[in-house]
PDB file of N, CA and C in Angstrom:
ATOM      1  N   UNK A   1       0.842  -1.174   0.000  1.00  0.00           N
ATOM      2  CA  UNK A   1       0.000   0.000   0.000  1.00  0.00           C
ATOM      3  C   UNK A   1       0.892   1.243   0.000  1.00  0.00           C
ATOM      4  N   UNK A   2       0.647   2.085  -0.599  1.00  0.00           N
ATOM      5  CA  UNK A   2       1.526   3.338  -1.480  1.00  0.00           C
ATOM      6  C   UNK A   2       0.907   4.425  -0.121  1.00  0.00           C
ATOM      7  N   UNK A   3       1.682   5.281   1.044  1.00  0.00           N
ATOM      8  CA  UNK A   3       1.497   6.374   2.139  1.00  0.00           C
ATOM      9  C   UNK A   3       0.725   7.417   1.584  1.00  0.00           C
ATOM     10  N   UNK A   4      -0.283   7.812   1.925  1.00  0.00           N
ATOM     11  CA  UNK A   4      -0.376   9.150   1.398  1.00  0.00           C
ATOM     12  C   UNK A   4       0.300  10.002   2.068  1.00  0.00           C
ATOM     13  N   UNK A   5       0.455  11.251   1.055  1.00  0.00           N
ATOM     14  CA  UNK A   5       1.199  12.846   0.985  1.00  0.00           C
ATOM     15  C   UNK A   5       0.389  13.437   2.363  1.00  0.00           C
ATOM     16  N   UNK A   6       1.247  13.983   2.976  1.00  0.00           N
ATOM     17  CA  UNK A   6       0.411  14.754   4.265  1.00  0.00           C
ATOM     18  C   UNK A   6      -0.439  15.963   3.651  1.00  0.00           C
ATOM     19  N   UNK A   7      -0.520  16.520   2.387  1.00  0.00           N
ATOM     20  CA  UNK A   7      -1.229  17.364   1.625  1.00  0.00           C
ATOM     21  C   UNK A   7      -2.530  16.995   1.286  1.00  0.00           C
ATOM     22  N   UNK A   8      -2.788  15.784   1.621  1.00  0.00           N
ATOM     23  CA  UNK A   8      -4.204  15.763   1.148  1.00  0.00           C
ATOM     24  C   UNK A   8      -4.945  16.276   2.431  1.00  0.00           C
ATOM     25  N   UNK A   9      -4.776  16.101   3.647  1.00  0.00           N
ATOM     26  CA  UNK A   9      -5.451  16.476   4.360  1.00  0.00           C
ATOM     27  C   UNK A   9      -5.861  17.884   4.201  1.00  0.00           C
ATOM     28  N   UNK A  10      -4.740  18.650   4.119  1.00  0.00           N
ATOM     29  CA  UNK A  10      -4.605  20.110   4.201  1.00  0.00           C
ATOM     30  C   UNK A  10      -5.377  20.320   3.437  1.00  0.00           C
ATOM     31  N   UNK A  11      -5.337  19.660   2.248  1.00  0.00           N
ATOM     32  CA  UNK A  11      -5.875  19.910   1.079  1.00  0.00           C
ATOM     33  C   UNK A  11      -7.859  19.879   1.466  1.00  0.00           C
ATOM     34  N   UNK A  12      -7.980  18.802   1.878  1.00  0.00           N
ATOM     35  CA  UNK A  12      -9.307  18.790   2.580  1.00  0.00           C
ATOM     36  C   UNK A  12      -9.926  19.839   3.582  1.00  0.00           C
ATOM     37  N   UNK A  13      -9.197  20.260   4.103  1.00  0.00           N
ATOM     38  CA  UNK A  13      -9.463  20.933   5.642  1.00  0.00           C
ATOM     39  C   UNK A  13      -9.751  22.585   4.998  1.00  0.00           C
ATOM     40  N   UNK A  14      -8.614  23.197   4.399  1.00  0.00           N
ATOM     41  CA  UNK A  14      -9.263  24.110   3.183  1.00  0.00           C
ATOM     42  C   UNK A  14     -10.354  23.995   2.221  1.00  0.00           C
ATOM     43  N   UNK A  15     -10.607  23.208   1.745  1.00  0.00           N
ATOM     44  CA  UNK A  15     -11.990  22.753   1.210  1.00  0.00           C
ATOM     45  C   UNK A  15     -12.914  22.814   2.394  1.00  0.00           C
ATOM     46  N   UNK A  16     -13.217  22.384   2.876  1.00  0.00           N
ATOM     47  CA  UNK A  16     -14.316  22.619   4.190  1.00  0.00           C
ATOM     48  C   UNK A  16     -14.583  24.078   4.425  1.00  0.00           C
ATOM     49  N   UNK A  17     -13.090  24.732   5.118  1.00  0.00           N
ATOM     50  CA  UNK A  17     -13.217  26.196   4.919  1.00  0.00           C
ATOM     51  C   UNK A  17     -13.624  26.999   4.132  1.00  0.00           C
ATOM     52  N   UNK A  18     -13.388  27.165   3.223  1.00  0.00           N
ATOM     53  CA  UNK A  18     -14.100  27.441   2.113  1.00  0.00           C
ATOM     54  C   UNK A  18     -15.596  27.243   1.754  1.00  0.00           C
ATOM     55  N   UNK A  19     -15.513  26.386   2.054  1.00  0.00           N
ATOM     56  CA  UNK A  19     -17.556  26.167   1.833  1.00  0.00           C
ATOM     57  C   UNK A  19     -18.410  25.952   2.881  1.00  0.00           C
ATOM     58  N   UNK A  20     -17.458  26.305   4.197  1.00  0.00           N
ATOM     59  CA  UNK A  20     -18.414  26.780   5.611  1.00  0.00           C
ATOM     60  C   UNK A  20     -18.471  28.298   5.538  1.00  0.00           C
ATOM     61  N   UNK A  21     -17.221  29.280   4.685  1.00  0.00           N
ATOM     62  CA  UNK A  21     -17.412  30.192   4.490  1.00  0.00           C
ATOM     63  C   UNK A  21     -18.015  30.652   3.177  1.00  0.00           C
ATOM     64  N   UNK A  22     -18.712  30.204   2.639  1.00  0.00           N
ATOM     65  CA  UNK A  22     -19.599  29.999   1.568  1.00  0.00           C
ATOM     66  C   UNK A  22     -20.984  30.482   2.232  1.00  0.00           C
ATOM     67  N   UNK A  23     -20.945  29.339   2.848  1.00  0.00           N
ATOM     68  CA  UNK A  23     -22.257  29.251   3.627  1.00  0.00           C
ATOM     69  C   UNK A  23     -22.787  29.661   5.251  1.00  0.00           C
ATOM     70  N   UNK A  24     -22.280  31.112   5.228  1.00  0.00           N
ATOM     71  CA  UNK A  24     -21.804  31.786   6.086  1.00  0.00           C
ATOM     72  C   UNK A  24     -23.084  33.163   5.859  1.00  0.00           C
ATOM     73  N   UNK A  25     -23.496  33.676   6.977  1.00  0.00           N
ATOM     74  CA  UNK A  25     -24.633  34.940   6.232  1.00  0.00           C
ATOM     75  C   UNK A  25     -23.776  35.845   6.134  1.00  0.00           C
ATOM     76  N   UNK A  26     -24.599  36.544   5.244  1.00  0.00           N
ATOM     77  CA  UNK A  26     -24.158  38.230   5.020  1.00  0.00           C
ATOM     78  C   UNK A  26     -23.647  38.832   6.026  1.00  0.00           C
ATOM     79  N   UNK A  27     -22.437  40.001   5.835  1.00  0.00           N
ATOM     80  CA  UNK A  27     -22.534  40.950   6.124  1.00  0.00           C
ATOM     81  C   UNK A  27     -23.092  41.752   6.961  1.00  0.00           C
ATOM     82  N   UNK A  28     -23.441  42.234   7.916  1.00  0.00           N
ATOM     83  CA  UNK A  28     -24.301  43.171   8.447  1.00  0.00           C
ATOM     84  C   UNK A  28     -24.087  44.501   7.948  1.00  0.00           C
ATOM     85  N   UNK A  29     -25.249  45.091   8.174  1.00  0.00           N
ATOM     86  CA  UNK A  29     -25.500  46.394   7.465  1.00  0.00           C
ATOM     87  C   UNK A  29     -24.632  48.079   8.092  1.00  0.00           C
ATOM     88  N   UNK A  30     -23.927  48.534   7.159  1.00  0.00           N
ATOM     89  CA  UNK A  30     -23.087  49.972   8.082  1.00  0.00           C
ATOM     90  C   UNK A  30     -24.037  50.528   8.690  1.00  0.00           C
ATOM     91  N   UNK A  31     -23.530  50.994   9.638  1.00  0.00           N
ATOM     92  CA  UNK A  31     -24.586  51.835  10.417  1.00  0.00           C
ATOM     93  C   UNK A  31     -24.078  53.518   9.710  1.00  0.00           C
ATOM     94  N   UNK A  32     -25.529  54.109   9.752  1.00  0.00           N
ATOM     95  CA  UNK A  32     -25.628  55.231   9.063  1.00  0.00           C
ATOM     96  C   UNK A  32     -25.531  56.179   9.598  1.00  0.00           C
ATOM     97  N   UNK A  33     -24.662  56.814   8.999  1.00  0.00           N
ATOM     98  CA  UNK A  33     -23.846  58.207   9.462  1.00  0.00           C
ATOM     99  C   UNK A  33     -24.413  59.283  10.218  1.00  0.00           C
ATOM    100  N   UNK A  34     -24.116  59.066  11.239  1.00  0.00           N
ATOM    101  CA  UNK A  34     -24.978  60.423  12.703  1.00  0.00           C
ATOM    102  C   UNK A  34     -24.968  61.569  12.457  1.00  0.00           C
ATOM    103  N   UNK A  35     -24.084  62.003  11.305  1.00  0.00           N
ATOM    104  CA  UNK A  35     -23.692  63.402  11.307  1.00  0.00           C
ATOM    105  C   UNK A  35     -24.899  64.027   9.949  1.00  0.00           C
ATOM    106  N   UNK A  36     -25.470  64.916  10.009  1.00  0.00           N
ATOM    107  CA  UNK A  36     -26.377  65.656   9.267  1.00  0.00           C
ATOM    108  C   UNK A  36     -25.299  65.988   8.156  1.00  0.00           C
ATOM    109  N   UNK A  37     -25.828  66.287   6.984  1.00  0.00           N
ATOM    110  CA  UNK A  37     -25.245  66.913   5.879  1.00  0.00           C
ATOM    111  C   UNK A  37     -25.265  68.447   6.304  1.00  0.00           C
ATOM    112  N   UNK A  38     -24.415  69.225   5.822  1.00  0.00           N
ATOM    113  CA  UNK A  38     -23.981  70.447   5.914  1.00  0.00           C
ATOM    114  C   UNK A  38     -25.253  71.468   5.423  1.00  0.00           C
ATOM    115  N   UNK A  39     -25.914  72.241   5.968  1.00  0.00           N
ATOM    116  CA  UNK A  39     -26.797  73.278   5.467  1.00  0.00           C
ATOM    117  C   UNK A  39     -26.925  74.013   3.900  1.00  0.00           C
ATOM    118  N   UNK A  40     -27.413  73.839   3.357  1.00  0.00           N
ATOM    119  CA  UNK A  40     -27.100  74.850   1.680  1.00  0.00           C
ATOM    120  C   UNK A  40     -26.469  76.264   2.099  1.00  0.00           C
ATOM    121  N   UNK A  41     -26.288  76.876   1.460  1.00  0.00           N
ATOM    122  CA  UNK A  41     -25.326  78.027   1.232  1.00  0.00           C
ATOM    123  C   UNK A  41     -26.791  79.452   1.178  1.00  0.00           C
ATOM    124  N   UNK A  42     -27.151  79.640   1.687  1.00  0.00           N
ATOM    125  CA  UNK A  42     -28.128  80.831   1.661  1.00  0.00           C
ATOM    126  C   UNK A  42     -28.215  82.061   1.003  1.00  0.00           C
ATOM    127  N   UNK A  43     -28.364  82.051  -0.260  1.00  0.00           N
ATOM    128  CA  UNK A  43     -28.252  83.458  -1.377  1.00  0.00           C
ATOM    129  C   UNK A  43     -29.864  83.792  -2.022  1.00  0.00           C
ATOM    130  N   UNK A  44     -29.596  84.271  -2.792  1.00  0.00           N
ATOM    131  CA  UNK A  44     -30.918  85.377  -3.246  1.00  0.00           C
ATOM    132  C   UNK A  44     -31.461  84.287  -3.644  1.00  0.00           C
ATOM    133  N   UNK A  45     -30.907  84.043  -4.858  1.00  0.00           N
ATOM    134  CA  UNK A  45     -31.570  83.063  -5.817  1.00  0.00           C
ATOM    135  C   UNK A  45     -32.454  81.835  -4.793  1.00  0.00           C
ATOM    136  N   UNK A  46     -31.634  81.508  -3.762  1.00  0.00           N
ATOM    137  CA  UNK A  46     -32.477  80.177  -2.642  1.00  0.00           C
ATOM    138  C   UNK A  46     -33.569  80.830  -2.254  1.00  0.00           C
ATOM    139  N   UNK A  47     -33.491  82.096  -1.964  1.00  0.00           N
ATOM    140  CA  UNK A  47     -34.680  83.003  -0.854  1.00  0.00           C
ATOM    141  C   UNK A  47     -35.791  83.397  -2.103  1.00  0.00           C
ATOM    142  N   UNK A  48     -35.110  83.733  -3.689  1.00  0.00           N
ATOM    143  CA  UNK A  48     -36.239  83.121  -4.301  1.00  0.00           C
ATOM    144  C   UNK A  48     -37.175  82.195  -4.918  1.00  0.00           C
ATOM    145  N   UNK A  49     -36.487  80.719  -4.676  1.00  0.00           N
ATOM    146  CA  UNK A  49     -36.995  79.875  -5.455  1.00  0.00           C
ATOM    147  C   UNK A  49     -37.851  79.317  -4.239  1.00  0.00           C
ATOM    148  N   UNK A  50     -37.440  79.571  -2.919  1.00  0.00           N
ATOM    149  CA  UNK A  50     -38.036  78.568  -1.943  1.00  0.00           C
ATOM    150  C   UNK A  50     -38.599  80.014  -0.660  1.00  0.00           C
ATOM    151  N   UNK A  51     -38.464  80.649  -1.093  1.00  0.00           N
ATOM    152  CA  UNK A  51     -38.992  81.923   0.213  1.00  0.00           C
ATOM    153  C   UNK A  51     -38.606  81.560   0.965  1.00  0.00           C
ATOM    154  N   UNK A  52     -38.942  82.966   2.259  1.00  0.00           N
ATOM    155  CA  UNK A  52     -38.227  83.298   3.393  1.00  0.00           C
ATOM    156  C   UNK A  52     -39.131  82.677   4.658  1.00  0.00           C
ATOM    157  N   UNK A  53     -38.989  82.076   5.617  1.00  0.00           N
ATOM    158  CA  UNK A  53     -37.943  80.910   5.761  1.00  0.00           C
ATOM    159  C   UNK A  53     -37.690  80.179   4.783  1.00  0.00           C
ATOM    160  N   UNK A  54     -36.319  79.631   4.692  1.00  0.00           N
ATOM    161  CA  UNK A  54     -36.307  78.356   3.960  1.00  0.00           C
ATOM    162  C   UNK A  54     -36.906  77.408   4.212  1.00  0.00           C
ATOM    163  N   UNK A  55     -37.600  76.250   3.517  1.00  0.00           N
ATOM    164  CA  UNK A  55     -37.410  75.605   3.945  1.00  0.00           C
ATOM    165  C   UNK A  55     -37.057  73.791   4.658  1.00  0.00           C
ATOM    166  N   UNK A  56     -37.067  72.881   5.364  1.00  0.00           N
ATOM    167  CA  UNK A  56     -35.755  71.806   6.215  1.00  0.00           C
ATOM    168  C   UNK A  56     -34.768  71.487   4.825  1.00  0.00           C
ATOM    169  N   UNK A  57     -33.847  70.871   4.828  1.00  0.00           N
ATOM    170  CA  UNK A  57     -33.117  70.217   3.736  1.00  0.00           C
ATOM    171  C   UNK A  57     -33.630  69.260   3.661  1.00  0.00           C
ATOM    172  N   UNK A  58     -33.425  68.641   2.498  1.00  0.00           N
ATOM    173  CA  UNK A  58     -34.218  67.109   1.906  1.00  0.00           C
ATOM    174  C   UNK A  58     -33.380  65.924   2.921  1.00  0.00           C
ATOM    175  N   UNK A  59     -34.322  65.097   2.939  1.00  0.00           N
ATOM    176  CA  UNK A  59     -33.383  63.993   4.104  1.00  0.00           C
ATOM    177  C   UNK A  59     -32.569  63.238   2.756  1.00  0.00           C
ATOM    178  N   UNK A  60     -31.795  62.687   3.751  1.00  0.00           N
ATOM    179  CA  UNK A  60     -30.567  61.858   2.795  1.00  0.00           C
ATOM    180  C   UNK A  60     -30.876  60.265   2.426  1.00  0.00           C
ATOM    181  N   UNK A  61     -31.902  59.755   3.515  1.00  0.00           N
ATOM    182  CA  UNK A  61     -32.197  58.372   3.306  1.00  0.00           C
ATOM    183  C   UNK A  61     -33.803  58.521   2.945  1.00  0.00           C
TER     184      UNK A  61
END
């Protein structure tokens, strides 16, 4: 009977890994940024397209 190569194991044991991390869930989701976007820039043209108050900024999500 011909020894096997100590590589097959390895060879196996990476295979497993691989397809337990296959089958592994997603990712979890970034958590979304606390910080508000920066205010628009306040000029004529804004105070006429949207009158005085402005007004909130559009949300981001």
């Amino acid at each position: 009977m011909k020894p096997r190569s100590p590589l097959y194991p390895l060879a196996a044991a990476c295979l497993f890994a691989l397809a337990a991390a296959a089958c592994s869930r997603a990712p979890a989701e970034p958590i979304s940024d606390p910080v508000p976007p920066p205010r628009r820039p306040y000029d004529a043209k804004t105070q006429l397209e949207y009158g005085d108050p402005r007004p909130p900024a559009p949300q981001r999500y």
